[in-house]
N, C-alpha and C. Protein backbone atom coordinates (compact mmCIF):
# COMPACT_ATOMS: atom_id res chain seq x y z
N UNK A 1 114.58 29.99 -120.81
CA UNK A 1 113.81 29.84 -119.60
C UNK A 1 114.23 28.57 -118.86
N UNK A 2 114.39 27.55 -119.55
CA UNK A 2 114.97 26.80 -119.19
C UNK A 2 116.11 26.39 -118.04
N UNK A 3 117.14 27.34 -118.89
CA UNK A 3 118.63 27.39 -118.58
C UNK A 3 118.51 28.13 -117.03
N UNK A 4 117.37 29.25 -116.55
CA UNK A 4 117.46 29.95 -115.62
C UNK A 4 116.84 28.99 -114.27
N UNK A 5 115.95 28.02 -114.99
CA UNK A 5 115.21 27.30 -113.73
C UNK A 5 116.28 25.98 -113.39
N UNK A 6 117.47 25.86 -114.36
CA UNK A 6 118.47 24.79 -114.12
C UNK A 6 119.14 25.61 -113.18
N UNK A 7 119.62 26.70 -113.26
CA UNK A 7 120.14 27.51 -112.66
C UNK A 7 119.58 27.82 -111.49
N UNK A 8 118.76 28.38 -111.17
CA UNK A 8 118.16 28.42 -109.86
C UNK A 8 117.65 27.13 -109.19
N UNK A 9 118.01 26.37 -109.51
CA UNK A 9 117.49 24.72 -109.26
C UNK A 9 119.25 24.10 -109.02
N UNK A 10 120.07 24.84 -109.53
CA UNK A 10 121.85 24.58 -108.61
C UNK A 10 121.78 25.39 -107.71
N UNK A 11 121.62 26.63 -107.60
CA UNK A 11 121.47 27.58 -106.24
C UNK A 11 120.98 26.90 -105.75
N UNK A 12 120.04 26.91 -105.30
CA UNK A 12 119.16 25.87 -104.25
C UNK A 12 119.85 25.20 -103.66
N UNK A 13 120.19 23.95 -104.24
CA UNK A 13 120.74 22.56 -103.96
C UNK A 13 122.25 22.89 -103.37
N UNK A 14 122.93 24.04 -103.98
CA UNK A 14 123.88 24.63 -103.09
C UNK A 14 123.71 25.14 -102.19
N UNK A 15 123.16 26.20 -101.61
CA UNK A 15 122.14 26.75 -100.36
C UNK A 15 122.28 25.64 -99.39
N UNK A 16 121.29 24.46 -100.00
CA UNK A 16 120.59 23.86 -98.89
C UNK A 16 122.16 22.73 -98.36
N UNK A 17 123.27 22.54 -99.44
CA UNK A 17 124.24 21.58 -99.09
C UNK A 17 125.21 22.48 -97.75
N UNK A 18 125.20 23.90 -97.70
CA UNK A 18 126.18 24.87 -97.22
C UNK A 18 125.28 25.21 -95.85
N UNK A 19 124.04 25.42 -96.29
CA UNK A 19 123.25 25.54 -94.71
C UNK A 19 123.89 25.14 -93.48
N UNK A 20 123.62 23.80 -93.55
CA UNK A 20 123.78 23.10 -92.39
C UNK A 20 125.16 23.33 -91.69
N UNK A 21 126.31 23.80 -92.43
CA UNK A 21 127.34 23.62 -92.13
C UNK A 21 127.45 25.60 -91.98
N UNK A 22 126.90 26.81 -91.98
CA UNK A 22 126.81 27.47 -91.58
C UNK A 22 126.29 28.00 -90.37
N UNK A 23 124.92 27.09 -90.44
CA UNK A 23 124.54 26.93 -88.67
C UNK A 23 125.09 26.34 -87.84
N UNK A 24 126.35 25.11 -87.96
CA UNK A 24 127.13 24.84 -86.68
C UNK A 24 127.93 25.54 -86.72
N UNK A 25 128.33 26.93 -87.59
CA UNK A 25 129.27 27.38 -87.48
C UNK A 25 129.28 28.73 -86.62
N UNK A 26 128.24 28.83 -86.98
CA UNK A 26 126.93 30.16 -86.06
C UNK A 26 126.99 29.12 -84.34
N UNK A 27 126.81 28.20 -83.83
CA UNK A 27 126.42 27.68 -83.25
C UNK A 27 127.96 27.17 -82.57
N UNK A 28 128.83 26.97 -83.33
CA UNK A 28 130.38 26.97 -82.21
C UNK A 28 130.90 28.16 -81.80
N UNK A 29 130.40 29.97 -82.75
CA UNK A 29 130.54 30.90 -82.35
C UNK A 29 130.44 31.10 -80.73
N UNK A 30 128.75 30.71 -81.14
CA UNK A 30 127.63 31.15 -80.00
C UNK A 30 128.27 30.54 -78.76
N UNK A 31 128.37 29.15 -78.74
CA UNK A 31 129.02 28.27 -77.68
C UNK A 31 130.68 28.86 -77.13
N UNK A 32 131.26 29.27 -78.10
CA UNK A 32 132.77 30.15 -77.63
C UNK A 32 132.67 30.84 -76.81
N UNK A 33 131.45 31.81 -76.92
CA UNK A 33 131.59 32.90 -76.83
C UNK A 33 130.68 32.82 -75.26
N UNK A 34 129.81 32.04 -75.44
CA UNK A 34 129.32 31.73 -74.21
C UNK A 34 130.27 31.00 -73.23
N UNK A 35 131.14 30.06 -73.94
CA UNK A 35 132.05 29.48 -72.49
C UNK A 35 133.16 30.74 -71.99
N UNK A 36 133.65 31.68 -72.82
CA UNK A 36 134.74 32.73 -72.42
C UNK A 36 133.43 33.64 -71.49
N UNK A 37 132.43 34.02 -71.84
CA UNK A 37 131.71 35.06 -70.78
C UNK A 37 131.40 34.07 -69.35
N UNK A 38 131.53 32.65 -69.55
CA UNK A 38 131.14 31.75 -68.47
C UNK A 38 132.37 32.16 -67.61
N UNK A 39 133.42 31.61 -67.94
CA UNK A 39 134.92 31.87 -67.49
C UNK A 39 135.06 33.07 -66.47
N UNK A 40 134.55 34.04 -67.24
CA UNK A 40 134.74 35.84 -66.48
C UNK A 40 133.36 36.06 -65.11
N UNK A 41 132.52 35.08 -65.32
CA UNK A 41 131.62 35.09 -64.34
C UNK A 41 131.82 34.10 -63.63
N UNK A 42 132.59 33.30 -63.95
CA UNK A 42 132.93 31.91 -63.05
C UNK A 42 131.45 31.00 -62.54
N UNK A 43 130.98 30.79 -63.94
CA UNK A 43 129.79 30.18 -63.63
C UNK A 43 129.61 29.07 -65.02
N UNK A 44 128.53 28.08 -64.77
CA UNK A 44 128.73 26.95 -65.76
C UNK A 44 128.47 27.53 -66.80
N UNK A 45 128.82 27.30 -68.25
CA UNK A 45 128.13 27.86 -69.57
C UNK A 45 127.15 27.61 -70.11
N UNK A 46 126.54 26.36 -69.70
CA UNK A 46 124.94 26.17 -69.99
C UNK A 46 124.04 26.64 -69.13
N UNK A 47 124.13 27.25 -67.44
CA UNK A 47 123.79 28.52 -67.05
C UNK A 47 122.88 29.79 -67.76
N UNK A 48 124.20 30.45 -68.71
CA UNK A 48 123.83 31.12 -69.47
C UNK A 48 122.93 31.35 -70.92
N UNK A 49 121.96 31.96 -70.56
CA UNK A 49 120.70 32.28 -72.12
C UNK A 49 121.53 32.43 -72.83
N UNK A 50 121.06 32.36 -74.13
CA UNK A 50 121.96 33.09 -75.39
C UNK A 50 121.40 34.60 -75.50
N UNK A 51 119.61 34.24 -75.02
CA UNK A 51 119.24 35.71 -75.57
C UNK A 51 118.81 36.57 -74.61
N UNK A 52 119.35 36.49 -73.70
CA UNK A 52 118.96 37.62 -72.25
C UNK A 52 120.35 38.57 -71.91
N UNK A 53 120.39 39.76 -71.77
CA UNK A 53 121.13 40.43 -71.80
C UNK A 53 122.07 40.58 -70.79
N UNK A 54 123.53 40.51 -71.33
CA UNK A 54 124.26 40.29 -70.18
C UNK A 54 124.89 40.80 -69.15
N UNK A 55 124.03 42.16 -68.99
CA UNK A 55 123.88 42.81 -67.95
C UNK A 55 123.06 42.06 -66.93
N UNK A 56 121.84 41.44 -67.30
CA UNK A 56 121.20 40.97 -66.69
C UNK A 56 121.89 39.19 -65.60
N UNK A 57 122.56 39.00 -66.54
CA UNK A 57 123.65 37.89 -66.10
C UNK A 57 124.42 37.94 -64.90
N UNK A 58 125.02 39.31 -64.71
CA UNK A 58 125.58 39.73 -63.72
C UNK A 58 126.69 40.35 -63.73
N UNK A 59 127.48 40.17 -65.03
CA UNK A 59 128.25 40.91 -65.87
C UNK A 59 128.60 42.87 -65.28
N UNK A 60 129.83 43.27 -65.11
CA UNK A 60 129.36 44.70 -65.16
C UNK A 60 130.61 44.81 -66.45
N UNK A 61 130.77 46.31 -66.29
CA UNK A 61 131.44 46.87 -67.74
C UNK A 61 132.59 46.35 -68.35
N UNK A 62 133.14 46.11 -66.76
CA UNK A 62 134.49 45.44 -67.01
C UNK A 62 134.75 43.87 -67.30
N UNK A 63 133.77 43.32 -66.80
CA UNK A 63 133.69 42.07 -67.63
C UNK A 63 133.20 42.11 -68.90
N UNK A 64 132.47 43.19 -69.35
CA UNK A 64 132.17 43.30 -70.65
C UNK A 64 133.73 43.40 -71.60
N UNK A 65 134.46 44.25 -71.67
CA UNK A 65 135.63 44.56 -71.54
C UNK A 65 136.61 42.92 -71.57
N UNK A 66 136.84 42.66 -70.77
CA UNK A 66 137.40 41.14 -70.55
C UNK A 66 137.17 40.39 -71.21
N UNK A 67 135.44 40.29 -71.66
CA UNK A 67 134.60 39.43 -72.60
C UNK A 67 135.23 39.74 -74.29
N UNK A 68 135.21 41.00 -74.53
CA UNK A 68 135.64 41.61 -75.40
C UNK A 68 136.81 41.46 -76.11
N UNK A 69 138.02 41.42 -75.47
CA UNK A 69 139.67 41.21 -75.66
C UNK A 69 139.33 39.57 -75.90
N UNK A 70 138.28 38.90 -74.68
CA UNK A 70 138.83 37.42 -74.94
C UNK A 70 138.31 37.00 -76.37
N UNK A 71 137.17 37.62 -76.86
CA UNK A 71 136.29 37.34 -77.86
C UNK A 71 137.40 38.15 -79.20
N UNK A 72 137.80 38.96 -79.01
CA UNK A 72 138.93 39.57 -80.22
C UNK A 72 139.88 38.70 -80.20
N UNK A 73 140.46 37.84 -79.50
CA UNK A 73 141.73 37.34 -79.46
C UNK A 73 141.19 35.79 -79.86
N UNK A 74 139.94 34.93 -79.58
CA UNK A 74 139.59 33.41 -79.79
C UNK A 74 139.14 33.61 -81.38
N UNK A 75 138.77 35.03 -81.71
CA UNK A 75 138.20 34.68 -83.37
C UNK A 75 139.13 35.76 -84.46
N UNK A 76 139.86 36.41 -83.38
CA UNK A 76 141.06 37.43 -84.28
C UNK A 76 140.31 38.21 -85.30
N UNK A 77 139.38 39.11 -84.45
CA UNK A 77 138.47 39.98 -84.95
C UNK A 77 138.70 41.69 -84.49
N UNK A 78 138.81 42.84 -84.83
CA UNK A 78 137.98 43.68 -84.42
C UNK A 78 136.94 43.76 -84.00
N UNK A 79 136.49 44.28 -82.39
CA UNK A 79 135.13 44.57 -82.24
C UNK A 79 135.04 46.02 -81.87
N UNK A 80 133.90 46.63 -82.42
CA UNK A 80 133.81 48.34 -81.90
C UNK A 80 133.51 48.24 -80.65
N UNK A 81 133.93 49.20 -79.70
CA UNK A 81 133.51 49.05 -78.66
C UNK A 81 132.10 49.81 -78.54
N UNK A 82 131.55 50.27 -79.97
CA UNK A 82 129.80 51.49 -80.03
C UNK A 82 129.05 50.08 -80.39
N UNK A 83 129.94 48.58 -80.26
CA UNK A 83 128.45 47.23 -80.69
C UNK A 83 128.80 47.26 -79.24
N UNK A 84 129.49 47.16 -78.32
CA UNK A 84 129.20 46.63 -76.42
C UNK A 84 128.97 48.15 -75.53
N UNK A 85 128.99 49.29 -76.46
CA UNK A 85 128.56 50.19 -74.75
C UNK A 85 128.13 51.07 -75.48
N UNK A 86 127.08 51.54 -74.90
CA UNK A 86 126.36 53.10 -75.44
C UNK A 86 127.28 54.37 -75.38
N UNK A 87 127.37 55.01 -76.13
CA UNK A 87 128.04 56.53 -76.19
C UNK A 87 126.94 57.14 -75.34
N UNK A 88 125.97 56.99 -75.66
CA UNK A 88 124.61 58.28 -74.90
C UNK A 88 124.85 57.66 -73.59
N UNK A 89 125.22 56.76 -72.87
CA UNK A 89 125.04 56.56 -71.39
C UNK A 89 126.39 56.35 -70.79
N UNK A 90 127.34 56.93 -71.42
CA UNK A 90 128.93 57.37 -70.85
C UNK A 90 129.60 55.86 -70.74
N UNK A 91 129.25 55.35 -71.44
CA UNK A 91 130.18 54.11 -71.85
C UNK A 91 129.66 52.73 -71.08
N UNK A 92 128.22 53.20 -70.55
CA UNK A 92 127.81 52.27 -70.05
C UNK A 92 127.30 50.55 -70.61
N UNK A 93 127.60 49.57 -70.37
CA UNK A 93 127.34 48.44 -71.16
C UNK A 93 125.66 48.68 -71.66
N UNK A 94 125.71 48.29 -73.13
CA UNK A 94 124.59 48.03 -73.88
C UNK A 94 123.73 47.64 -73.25
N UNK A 95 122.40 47.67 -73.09
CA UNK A 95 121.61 46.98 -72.36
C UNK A 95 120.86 45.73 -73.70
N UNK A 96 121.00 46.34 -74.58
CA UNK A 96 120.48 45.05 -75.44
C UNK A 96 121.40 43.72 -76.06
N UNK A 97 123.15 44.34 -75.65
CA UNK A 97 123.60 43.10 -75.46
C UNK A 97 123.73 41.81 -75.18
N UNK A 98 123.44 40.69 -75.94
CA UNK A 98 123.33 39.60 -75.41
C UNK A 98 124.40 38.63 -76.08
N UNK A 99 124.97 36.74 -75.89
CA UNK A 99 125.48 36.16 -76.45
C UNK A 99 125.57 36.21 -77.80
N UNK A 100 124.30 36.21 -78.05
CA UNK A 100 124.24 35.52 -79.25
C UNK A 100 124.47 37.10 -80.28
N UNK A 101 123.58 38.57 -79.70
CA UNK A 101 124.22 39.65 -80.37
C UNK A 101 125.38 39.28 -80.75
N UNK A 102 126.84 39.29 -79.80
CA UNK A 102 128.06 39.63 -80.24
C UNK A 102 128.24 38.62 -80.70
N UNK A 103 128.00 37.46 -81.17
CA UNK A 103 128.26 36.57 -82.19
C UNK A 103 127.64 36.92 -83.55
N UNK A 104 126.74 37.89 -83.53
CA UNK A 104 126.37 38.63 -85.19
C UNK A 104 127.25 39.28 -85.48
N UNK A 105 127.86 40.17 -84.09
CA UNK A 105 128.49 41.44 -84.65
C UNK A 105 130.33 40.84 -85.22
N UNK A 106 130.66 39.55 -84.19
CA UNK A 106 131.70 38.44 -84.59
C UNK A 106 131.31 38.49 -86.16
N UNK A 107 130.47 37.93 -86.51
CA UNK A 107 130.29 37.70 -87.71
C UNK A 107 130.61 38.95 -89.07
N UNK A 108 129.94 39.85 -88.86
CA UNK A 108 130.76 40.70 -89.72
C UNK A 108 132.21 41.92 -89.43
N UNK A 109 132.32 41.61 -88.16
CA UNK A 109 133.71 42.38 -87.95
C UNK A 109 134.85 42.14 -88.90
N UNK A 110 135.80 43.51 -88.83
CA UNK A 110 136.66 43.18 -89.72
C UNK A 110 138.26 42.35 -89.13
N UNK A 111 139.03 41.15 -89.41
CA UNK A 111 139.56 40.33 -89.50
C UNK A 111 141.00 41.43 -88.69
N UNK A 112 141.89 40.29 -88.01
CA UNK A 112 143.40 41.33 -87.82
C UNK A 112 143.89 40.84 -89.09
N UNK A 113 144.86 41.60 -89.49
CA UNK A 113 145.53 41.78 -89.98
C UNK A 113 146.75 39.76 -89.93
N UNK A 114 147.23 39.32 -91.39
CA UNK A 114 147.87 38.52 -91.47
C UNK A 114 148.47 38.33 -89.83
N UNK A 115 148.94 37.48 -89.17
CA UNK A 115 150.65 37.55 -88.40
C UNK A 115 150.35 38.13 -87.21
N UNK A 116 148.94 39.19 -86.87
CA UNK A 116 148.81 40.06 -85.89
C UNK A 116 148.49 39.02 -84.97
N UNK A 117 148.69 39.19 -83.41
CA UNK A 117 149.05 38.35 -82.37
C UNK A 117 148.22 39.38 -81.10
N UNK A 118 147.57 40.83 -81.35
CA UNK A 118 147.43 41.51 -80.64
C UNK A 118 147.83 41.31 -79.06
């Protein structure tokens, strides 16, 4: 019993040492990703919410699109294009899209390939 509360008493203390350094990492995403959608709207990046949808921004499909390539190419990710546009509304941009969304979906996309330069 012992051995398990030493043990879960190093988890912890690991957790809490890795935290901090996962949330600025979440948090230079967020900021990337917000200055490249700033760029395509030609507007300041602190302007932009993280959590209001960026349709609402002013954004249309094709800057979604733009946003997209620039955001695949700054973190050398796959993104689906079924996380930025609805199939049911003919490819129309997500309406629940926002910054900080495609920095979740950043987060678990799958990686290019070694060397790939897309």
């Amino acid at each position: 019993m012992r051995r398990l509360f030493a043990t879960l008493f190093t988890i912890s203390l690991v957790a809490l040492w890795l935290a901090p350094a996962a949330i600025a990492q979440d948090r230079a995403v967020v900021e990337r990703l917000r200055t490249e959608l700033a760029k395509i709207l030609k507007k300041n990046p602190a302007e932009l919410p993280v959590d209001k949808p960026v349709v609402t921004l002013g954004v249309d499909d094709l800057g979604v699109v733009e946003w997209q390539m620039a955001s695949e190419k700054a973190f050398r990710v796959y993104i689906d294009n079924d996380k930025l546009f609805d199939p049911k509304a003919k490819g129309a941009t997500r309406m629940d899209l926002t910054i900080s969304s495609l920095a979740a979906v950043i987060a678990i996309s799958r990686p290019w390939p070694a060397g790939k330069t897309k």
